[in-house]
C-alpha atoms as a PDB file:
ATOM      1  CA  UNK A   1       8.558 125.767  42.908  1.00  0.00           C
ATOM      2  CA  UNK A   2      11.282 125.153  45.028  1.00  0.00           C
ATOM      3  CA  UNK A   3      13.504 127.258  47.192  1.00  0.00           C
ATOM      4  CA  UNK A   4      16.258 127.032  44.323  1.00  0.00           C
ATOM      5  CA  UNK A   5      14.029 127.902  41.587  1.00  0.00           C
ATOM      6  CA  UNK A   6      12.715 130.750  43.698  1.00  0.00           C
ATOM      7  CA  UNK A   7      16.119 131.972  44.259  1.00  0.00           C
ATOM      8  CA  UNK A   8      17.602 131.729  41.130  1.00  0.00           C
ATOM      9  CA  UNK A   9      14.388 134.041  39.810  1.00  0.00           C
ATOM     10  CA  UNK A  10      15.334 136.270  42.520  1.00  0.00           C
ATOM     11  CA  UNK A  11      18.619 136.290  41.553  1.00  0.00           C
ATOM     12  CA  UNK A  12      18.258 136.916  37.798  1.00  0.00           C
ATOM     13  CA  UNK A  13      15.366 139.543  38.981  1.00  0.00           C
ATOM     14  CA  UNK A  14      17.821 141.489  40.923  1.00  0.00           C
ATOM     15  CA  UNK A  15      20.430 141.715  38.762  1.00  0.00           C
ATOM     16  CA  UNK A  16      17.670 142.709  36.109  1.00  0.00           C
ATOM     17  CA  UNK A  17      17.033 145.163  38.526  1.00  0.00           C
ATOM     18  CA  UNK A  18      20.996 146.058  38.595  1.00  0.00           C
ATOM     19  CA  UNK A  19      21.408 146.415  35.047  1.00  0.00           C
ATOM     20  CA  UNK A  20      18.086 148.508  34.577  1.00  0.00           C
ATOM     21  CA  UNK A  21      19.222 150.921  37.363  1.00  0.00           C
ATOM     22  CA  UNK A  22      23.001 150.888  35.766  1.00  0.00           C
ATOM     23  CA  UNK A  23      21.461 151.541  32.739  1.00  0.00           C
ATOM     24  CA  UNK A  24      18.221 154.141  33.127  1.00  0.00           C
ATOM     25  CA  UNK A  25      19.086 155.529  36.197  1.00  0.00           C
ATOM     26  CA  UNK A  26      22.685 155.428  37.361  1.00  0.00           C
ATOM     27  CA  UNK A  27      24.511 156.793  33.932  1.00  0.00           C
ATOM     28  CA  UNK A  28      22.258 159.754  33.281  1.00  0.00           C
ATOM     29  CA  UNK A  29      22.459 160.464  36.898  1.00  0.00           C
ATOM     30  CA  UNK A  30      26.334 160.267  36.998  1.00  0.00           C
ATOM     31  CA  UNK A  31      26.366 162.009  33.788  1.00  0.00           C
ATOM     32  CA  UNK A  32      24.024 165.239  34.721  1.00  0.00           C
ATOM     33  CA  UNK A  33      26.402 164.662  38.587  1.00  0.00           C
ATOM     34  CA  UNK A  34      29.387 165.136  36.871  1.00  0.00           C
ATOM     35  CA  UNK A  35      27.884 168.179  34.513  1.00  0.00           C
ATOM     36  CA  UNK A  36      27.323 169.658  37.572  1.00  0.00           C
ATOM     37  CA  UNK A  37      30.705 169.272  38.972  1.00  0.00           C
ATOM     38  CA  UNK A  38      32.029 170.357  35.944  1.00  0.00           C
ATOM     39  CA  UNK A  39      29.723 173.805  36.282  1.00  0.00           C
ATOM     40  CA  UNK A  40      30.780 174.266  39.906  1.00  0.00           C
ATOM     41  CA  UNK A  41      34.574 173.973  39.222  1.00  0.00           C
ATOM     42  CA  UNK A  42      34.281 176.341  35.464  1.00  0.00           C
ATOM     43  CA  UNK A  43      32.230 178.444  38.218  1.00  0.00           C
ATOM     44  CA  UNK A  44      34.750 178.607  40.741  1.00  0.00           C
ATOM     45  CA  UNK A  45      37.538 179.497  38.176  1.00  0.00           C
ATOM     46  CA  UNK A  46      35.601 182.240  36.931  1.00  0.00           C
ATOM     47  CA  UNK A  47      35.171 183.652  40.249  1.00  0.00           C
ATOM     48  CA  UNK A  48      38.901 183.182  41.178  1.00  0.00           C
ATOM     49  CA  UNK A  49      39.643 184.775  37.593  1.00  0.00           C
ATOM     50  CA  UNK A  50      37.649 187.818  38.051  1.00  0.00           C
ATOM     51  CA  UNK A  51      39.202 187.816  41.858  1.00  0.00           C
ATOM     52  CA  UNK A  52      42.513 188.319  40.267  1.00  0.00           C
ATOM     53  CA  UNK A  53      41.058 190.694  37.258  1.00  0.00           C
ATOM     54  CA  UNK A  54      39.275 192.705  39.964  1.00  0.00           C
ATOM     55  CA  UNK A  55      42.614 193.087  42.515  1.00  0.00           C
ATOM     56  CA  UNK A  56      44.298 194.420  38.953  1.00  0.00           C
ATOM     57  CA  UNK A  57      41.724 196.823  38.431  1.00  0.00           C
ATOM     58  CA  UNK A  58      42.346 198.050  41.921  1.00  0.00           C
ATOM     59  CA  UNK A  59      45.440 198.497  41.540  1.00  0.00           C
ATOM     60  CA  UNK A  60      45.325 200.319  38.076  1.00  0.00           C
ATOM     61  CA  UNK A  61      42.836 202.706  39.457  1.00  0.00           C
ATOM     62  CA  UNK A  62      44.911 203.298  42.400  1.00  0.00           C
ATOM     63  CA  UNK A  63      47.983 203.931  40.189  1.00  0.00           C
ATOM     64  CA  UNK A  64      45.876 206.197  37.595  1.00  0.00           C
ATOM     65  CA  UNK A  65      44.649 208.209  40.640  1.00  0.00           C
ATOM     66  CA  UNK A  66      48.317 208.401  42.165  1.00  0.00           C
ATOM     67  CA  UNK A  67      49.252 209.830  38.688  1.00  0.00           C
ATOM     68  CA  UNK A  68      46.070 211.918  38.289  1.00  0.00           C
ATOM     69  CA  UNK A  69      47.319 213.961  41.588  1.00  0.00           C
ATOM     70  CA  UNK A  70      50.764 214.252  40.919  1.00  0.00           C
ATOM     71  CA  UNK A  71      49.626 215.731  37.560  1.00  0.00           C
ATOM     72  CA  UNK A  72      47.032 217.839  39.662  1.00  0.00           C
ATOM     73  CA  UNK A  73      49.738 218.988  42.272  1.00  0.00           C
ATOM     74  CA  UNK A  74      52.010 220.026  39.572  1.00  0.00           C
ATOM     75  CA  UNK A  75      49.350 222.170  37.164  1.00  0.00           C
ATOM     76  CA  UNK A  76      48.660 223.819  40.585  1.00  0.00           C
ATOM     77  CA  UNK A  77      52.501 224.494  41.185  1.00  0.00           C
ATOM     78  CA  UNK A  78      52.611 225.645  37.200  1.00  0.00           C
ATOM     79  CA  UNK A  79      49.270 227.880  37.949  1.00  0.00           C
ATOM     80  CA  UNK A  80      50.889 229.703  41.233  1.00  0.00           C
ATOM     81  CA  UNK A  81      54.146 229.876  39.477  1.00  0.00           C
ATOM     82  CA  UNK A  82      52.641 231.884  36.551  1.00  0.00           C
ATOM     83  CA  UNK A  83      50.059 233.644  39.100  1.00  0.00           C
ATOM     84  CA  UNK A  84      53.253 234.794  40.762  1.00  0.00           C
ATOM     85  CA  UNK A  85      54.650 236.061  37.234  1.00  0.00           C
ATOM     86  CA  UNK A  86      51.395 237.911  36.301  1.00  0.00           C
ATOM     87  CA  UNK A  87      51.957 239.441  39.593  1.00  0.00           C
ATOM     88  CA  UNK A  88      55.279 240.617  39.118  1.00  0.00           C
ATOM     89  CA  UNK A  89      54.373 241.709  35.848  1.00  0.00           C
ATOM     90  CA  UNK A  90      52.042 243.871  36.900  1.00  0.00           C
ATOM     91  CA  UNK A  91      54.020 245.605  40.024  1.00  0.00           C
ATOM     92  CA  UNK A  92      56.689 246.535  37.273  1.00  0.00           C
ATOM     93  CA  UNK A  93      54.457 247.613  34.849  1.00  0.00           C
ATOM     94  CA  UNK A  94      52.663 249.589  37.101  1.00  0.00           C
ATOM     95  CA  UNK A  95      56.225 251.074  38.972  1.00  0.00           C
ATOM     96  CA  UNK A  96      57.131 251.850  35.048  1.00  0.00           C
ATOM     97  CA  UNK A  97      53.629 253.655  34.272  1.00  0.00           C
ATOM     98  CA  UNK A  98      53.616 255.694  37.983  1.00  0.00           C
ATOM     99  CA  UNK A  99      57.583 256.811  36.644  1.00  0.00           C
ATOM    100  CA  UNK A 100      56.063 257.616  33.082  1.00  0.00           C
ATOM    101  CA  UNK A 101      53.010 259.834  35.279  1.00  0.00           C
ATOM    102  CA  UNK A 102      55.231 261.412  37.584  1.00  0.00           C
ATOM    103  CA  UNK A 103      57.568 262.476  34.939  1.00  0.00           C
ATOM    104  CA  UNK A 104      54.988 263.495  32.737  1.00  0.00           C
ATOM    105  CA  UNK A 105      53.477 265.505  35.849  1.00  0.00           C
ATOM    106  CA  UNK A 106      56.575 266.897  36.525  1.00  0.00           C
ATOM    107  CA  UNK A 107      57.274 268.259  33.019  1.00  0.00           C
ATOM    108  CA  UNK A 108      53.894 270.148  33.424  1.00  0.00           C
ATOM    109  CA  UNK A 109      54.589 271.263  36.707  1.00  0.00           C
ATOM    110  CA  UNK A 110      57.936 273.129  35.095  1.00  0.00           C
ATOM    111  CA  UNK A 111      55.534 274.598  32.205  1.00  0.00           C
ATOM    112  CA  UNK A 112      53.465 275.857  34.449  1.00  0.00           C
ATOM    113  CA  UNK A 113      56.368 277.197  36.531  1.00  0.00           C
ATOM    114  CA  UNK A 114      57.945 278.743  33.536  1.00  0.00           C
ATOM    115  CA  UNK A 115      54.418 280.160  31.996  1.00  0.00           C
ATOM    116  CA  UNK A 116      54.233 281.563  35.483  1.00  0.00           C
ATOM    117  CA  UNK A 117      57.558 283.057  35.219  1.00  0.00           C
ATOM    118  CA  UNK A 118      57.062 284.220  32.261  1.00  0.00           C
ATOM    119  CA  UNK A 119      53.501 286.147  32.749  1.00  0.00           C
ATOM    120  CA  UNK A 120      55.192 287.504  36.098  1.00  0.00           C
ATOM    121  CA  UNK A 121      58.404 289.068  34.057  1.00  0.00           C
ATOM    122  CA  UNK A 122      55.572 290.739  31.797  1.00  0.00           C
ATOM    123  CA  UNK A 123      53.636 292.088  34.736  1.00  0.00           C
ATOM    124  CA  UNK A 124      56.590 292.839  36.779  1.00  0.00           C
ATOM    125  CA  UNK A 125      58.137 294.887  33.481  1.00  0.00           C
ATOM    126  CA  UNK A 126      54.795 296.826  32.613  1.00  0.00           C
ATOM    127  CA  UNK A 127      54.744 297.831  36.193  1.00  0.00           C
ATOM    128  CA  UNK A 128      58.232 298.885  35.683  1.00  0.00           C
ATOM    129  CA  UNK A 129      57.313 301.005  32.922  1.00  0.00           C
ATOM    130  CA  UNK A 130      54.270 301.873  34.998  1.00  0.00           C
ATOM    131  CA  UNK A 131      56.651 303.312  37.897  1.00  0.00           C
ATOM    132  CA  UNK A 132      59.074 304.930  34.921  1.00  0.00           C
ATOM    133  CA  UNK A 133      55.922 307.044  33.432  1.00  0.00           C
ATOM    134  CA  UNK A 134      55.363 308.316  37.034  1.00  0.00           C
ATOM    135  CA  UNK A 135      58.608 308.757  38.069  1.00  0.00           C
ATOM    136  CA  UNK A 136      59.521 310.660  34.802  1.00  0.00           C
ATOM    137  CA  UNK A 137      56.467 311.989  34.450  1.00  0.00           C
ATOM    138  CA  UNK A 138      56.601 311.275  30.989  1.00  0.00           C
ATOM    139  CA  UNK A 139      54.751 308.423  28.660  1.00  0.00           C
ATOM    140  CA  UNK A 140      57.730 305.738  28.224  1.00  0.00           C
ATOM    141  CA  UNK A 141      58.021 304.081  24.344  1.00  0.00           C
ATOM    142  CA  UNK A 142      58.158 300.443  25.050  1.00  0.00           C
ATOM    143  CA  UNK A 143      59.001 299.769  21.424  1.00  0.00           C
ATOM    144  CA  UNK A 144      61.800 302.718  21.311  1.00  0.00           C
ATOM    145  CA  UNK A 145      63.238 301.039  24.743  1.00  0.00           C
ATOM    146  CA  UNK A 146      62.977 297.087  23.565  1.00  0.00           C
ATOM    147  CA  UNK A 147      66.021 296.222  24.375  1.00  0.00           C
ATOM    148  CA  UNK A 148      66.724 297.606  27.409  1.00  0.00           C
ATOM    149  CA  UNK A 149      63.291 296.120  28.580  1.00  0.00           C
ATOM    150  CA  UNK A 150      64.330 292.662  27.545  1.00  0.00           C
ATOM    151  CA  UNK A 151      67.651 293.093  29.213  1.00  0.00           C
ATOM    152  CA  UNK A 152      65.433 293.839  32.753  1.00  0.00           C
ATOM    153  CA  UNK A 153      62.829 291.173  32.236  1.00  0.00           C
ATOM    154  CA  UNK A 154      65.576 288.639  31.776  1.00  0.00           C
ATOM    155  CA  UNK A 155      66.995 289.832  34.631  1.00  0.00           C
ATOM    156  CA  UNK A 156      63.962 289.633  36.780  1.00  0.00           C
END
C-alpha cells in the first residue's frame, strides 16, 4: 500500500473516530454537562430564594416580637393601673368600715354611759331615801313620794 492509500485510511479512520466520539461520547456527555449546569444554577436560585425568604422571616419575627412587648409592656401598665385601683379601693373601704366601727363603738360607749347614769341615779336616790329614813327616823313610802323622787333623780 502506498503512503496515500495509508493516509487516506487514516484519514477516513479518524474521522470515523470523530463521528463515533461526536456521536457516543460527546452528546451524552454534553447533555448529562449541561443537566448538571442546569442543577447547579435551579440550586443556586433556590438558595438565593430561601436567602431572601429567610431575611423575611427575620424580619417578621423581629416585628412580631417588637409587637409581642409593646403588648406585654402595656398589660403590665393595665395590671399596675388596676393593682393601684384595688388598692385604693381597699384604703376607702377600709377608712369607711373603721368610721362605721368607731361610730358603732361610740354609740355603745354612750349606752353604757347612760345605763351607768341611770343605775347611779337609782343608787344615789335609794341612798337618799336611805339618809331620809334615818334622818326622819321614820320608814319613807317611795310609792306615796314618786314624784318628788323622780323630780331628784332627774336632777341628779
Amino acid at each position: 500500500m502506498s503512503i496515500n492509500a495509508t493516509l487516506l485510511i487514516q484519514m477516513i479512520a479518524f474521522m470515523l473516530l470523530i463521528w463515533l466520539v461526536n456521536k457516543v461520547l460527546w452528546a451524552p456527555l454534553s447533555k448529562l454537562m449541561e443537566d448538571r449546569q442546569k442543577k447547579i444554577a435551579d440550586g443556586l436560585s433556590a438558595a438565593e430564594k430561601g436567602k431572601h425568604e429567610l431575611e423575611l422571616a427575620e424580619q417578621k419575627a423581629k416585628d412580631v416580637l417588637k409587637d409581642a412587648k409593646t403588648q406585654a409592656q402595656n398589660i403590665l401598665g393595665q395590671a399596675e393601673k388596676r393593682g393601684s385601683e384595688i388598692v385604693e379601693d381597699a384604703k376607702v373601704k377600709a377608712t369607711e368600715e373603721a368610721g362605721r366601727i368607731k361610730a358603732s363603738a361610740q354609740a355603745e360607749i354612750e349606752q353604757e354611759v347612760s345605763r351607768a347614769r341611770e343605775g347611779l341615779r337609782k343608787e344615789v336616790s335609794s341612798i337618799a331615801i336611805s339618809g331620809a329614813e334615818k334622818i326622819l327616823g321614820k320608814e319613807v313610802d317611795a310609792a306615796a313620794h314618786n314624784d318628788m323622787l323622780e323630780t331628784l333623780i332627774k336632777s341628779i
